[in-house]
Protein backbone atom coordinates (compact mmCIF):
# COMPACT_ATOMS: atom_id res chain seq x y z
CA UNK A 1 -33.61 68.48 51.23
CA UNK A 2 -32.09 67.20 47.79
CA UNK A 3 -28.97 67.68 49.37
CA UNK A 4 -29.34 65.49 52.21
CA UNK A 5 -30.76 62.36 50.01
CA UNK A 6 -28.36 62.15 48.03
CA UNK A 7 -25.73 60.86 50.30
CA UNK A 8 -28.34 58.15 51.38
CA UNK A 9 -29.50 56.92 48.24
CA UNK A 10 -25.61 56.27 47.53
CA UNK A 11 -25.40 54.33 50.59
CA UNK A 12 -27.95 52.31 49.83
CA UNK A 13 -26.43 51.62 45.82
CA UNK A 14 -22.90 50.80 48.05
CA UNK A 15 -24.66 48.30 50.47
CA UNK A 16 -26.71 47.02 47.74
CA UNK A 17 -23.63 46.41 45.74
CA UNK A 18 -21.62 44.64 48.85
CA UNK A 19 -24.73 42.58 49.57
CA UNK A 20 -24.75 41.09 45.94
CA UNK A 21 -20.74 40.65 45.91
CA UNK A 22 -21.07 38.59 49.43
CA UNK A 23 -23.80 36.57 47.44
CA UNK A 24 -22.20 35.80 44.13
CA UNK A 25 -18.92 34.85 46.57
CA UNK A 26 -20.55 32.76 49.18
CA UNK A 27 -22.58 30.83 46.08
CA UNK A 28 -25.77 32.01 47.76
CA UNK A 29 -29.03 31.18 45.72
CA UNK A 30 -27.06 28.63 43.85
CA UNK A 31 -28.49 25.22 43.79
CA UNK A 32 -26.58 22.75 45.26
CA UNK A 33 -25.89 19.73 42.81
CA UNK A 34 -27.07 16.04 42.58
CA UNK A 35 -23.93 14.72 43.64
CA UNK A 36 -23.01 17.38 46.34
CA UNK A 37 -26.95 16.66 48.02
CA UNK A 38 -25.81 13.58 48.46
CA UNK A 39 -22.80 13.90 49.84
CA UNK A 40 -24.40 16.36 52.47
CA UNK A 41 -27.38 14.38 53.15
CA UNK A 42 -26.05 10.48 52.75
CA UNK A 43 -26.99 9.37 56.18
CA UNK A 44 -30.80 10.82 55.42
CA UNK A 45 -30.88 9.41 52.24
CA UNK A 46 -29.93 5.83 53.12
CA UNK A 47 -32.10 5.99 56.24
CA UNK A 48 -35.36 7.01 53.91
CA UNK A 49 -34.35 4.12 51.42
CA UNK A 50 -34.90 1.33 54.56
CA UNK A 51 -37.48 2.71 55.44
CA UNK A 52 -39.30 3.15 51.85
CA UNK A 53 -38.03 -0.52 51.66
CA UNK A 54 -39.42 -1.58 54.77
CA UNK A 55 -42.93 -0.16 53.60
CA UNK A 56 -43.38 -0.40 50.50
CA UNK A 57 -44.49 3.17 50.07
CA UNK A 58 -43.04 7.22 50.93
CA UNK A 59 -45.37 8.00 53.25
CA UNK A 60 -43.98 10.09 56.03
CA UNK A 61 -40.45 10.15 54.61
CA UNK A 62 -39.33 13.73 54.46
CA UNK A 63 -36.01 15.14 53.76
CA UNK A 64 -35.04 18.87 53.56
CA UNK A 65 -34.13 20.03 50.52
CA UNK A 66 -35.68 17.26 48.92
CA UNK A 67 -38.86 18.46 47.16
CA UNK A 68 -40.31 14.98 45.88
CA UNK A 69 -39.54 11.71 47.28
CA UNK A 70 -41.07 8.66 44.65
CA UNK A 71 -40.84 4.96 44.95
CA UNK A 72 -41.33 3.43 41.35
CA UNK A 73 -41.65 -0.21 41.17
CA UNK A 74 -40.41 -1.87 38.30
CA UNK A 75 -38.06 -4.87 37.42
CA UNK A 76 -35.87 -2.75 39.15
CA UNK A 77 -37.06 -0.34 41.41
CA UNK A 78 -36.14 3.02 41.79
CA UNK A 79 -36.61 5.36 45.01
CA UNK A 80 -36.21 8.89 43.60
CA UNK A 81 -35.41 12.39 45.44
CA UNK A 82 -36.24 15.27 43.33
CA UNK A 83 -33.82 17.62 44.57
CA UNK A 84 -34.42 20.52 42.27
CA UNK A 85 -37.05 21.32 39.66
CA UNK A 86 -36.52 24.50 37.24
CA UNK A 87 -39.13 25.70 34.07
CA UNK A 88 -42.92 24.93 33.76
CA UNK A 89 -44.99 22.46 32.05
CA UNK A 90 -44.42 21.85 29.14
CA UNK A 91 -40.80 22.44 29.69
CA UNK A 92 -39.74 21.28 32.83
CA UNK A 93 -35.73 20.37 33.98
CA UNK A 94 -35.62 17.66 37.23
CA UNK A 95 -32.37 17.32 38.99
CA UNK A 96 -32.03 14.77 41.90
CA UNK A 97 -30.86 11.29 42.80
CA UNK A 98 -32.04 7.84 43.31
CA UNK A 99 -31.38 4.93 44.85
CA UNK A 100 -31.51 1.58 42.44
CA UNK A 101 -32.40 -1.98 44.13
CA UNK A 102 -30.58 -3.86 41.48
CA UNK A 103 -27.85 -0.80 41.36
CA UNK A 104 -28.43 -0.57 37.31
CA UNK A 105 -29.13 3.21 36.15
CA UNK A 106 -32.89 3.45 35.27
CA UNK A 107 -34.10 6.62 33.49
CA UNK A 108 -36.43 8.96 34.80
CA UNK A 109 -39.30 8.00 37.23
CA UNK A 110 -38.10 4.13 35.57
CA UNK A 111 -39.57 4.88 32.45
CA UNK A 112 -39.18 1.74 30.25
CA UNK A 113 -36.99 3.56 27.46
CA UNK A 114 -33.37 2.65 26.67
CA UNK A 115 -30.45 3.65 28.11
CA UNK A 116 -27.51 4.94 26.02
CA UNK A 117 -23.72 4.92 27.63
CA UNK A 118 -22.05 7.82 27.50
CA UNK A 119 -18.56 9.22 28.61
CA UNK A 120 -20.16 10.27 31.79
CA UNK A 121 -22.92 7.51 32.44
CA UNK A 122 -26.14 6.71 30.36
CA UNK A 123 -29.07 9.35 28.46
CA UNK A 124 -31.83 8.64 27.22
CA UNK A 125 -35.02 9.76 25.06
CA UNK A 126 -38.25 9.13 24.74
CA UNK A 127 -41.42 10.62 23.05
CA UNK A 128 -40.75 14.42 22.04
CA UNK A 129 -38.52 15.80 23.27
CA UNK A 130 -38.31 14.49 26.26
CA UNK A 131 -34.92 13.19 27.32
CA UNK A 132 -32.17 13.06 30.37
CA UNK A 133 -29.03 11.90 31.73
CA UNK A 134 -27.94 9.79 34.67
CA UNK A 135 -24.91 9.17 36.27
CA UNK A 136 -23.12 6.77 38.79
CA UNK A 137 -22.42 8.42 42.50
CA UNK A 138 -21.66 5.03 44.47
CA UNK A 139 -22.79 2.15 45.20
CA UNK A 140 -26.55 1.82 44.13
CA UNK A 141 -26.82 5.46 44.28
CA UNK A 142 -27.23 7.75 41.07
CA UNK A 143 -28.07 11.09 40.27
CA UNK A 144 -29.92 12.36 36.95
CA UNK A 145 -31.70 15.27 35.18
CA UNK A 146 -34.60 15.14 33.21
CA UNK A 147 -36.25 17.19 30.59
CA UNK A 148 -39.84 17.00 30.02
């Protein structure tokens, strides 16, 4: 009986090790970026923001892959698609995009703290340590990550 479940069990260690080689090479389980999302999903994205527009509000507005959809009114308002949220509270990391009316980078969820240029685009920081990056796709469109 030993005999015979041997040869299995290595089997099993062989297509277990193919499986997770396929994976690591196809980039399964890897999130996709800010920038990519929106490449993928443009037509979605700008369709949502007329629509948000149109309304005033995100009700109804649903796009997959995007786990949080917020309109923040401000001076300049922000419509924001959480694309990707890692950690727990306290310590959480936000990746996503958002659309800005004005097309001026904004910081997280339009918080009113300043924005610092950077090679890249803009950070900022505000109380603790909460802090995060943003930068320019096209047009009015941005994409950022935030640490809370």
């Amino acid at each position: 009986m030993k005999h015979g479940t041997a040869p299995k069990r290595q089997h099993a260690r062989l297509l277990l090790a193919l499986c997770l080689t396929a994976c690591f090479a196809c980039g399964c389980g890897e999130a996709v970026g800010p920038e990519r999302f929106y490449a993928e999903n443009r037509e979605a994205l700008e369709n949502a923001v007329y629509e948000i527009m149109a309304n005033g509000n995100v009700d109804g507005v649903q796009i997959q892959g995007v786990e949080r959809i917020s309109y923040w009114e401000s001076e300049n308002p922000i419509i924001e698609f959480i694309i990707s949220t890692s950690g727990s509270v306290p310590a959480c990391t936000y990746k996503g995009i958002y659309y800005s009316a004005s097309g001026e980078p904004a910081a997280f969820q339009c918080a009113d703290v300043a924005l610092t240029e950077t090679e890249t685009g803009w950070a900022w920081a505000a109380e603790g340590d909460n802090h995060g990056a943003t930068v320019h796709i096209e047009g009015n469109w941005f994409a950022f990550e935030a640490a809370l």
